[in-house]
C-alpha atoms as a PDB file:
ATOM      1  CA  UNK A   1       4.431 -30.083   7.636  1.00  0.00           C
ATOM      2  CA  UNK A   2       3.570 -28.865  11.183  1.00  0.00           C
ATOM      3  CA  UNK A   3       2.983 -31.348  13.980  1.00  0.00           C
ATOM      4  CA  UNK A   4       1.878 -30.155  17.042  1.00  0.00           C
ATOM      5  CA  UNK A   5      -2.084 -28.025  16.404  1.00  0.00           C
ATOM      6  CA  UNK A   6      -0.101 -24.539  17.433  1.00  0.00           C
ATOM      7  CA  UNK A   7       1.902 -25.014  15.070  1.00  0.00           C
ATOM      8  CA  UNK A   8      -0.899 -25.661  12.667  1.00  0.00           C
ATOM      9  CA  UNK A   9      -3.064 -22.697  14.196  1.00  0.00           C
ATOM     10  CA  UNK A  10       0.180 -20.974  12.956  1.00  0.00           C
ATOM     11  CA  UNK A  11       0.254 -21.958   9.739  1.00  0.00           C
ATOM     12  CA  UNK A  12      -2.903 -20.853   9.070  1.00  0.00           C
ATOM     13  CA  UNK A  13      -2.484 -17.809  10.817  1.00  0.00           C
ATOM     14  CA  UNK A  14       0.685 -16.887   8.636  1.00  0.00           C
ATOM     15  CA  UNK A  15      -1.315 -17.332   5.636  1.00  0.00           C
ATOM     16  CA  UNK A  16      -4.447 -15.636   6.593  1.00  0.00           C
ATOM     17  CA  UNK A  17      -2.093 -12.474   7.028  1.00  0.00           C
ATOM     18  CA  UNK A  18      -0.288 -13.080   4.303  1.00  0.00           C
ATOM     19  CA  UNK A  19      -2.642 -12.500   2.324  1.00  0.00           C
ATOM     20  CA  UNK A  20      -4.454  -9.717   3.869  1.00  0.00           C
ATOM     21  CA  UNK A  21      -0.492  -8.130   3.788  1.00  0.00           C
ATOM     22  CA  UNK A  22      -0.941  -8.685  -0.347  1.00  0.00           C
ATOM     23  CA  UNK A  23      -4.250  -7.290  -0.695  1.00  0.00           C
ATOM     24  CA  UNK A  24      -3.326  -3.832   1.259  1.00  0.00           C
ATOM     25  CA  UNK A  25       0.213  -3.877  -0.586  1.00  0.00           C
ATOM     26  CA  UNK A  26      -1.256  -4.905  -4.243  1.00  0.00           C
ATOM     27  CA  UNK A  27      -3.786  -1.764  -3.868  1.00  0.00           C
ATOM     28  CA  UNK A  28      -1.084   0.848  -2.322  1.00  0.00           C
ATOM     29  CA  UNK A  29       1.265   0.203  -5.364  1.00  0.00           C
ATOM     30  CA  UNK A  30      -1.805  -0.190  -7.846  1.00  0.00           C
ATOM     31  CA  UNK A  31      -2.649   3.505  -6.928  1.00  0.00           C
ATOM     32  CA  UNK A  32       1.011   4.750  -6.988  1.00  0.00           C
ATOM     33  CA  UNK A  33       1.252   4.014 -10.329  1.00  0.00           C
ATOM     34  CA  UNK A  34      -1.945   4.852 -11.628  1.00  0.00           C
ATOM     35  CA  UNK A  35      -0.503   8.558 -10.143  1.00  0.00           C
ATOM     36  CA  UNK A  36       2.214   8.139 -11.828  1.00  0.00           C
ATOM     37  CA  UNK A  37       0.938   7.104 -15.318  1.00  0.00           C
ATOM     38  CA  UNK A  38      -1.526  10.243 -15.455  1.00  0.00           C
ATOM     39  CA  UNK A  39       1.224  12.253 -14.469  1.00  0.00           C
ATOM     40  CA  UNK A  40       3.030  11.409 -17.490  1.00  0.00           C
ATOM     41  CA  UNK A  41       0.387  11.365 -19.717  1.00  0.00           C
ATOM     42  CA  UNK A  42       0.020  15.457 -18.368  1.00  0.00           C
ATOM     43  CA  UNK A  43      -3.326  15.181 -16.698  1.00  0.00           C
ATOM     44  CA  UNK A  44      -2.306  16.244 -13.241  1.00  0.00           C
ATOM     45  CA  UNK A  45      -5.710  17.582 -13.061  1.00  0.00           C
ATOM     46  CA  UNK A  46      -6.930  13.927 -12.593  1.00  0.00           C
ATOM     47  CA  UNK A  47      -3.502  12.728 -10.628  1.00  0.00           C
ATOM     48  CA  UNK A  48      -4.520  15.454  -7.709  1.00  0.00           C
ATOM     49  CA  UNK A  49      -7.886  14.662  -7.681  1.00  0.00           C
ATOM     50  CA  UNK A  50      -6.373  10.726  -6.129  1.00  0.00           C
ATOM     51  CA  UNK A  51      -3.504  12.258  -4.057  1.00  0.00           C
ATOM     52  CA  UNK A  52      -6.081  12.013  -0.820  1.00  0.00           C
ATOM     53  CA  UNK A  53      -7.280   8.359  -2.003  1.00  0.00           C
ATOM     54  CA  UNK A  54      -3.957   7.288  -1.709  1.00  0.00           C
ATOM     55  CA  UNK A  55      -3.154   9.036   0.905  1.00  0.00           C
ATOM     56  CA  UNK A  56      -5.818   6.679   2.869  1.00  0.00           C
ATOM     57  CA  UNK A  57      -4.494   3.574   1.737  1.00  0.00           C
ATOM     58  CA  UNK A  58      -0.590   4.192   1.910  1.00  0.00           C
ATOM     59  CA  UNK A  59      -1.286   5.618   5.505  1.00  0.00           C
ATOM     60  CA  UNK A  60      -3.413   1.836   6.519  1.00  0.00           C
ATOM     61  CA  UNK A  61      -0.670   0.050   5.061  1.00  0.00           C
ATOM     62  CA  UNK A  62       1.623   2.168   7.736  1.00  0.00           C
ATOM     63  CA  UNK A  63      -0.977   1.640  10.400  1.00  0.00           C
ATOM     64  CA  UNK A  64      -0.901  -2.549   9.788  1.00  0.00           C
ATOM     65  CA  UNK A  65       2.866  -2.433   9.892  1.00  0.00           C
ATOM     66  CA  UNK A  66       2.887  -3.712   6.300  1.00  0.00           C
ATOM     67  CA  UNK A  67       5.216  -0.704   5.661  1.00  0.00           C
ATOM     68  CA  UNK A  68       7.176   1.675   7.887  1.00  0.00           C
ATOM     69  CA  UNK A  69       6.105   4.913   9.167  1.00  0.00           C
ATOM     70  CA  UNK A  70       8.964   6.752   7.185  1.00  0.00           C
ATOM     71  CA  UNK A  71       8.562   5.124   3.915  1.00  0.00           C
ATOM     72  CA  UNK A  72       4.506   5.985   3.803  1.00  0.00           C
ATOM     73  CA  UNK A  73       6.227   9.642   4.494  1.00  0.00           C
ATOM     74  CA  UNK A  74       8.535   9.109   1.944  1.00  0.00           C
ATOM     75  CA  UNK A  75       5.752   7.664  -0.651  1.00  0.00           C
ATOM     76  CA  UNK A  76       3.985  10.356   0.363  1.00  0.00           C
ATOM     77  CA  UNK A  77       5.700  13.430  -0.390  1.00  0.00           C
ATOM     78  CA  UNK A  78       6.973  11.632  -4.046  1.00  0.00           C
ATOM     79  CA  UNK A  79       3.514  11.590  -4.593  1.00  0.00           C
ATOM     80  CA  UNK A  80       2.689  14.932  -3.704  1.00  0.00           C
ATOM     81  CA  UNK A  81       5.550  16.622  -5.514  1.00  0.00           C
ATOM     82  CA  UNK A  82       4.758  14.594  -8.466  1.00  0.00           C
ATOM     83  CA  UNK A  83       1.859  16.013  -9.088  1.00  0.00           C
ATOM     84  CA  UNK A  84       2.131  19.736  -7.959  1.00  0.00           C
END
């Protein structure tokens, strides 16, 4: 338990982020493998269609540092040669 109120303030802080950390990672991996499953299930069609969507949200999980610039890359161009 902290003592000192910074190290409260940082506490809080920690968790506040934490969770805003969760909430961009949760929806970045939610849309990977809803990609993925219509790519298996053969409608590409419909995969393509949310290539740009996740696009957006793998690229502000880059932007907030929650993962690195080369992975979103990487994620990326899985994505896009998943579904070409």
């Amino acid at each position: 338990m902290p003592n000192t109120n910074s190290a409260k303030k940082r506490l809080k802080q920690n968790e506040k982020r934490r969770l805003l950390n969760l909430k961009y990672k949760r929806r970045m991996k939610s849309i990977v493998k809803e990609i993925k499953e219509l790519t298996v299930e053969g409608k590409k069609k419909e995969a393509q269609k949310l290539l740009p969507e996740s696009y957006k949200v793998i690229d502000k999980a880059a932007k907030k540092g929650i993962i690195k610039k080369n992975t979103a890359s990487r994620k990326k161009s899985r994505l896009t040669k998943l579904t070409a």
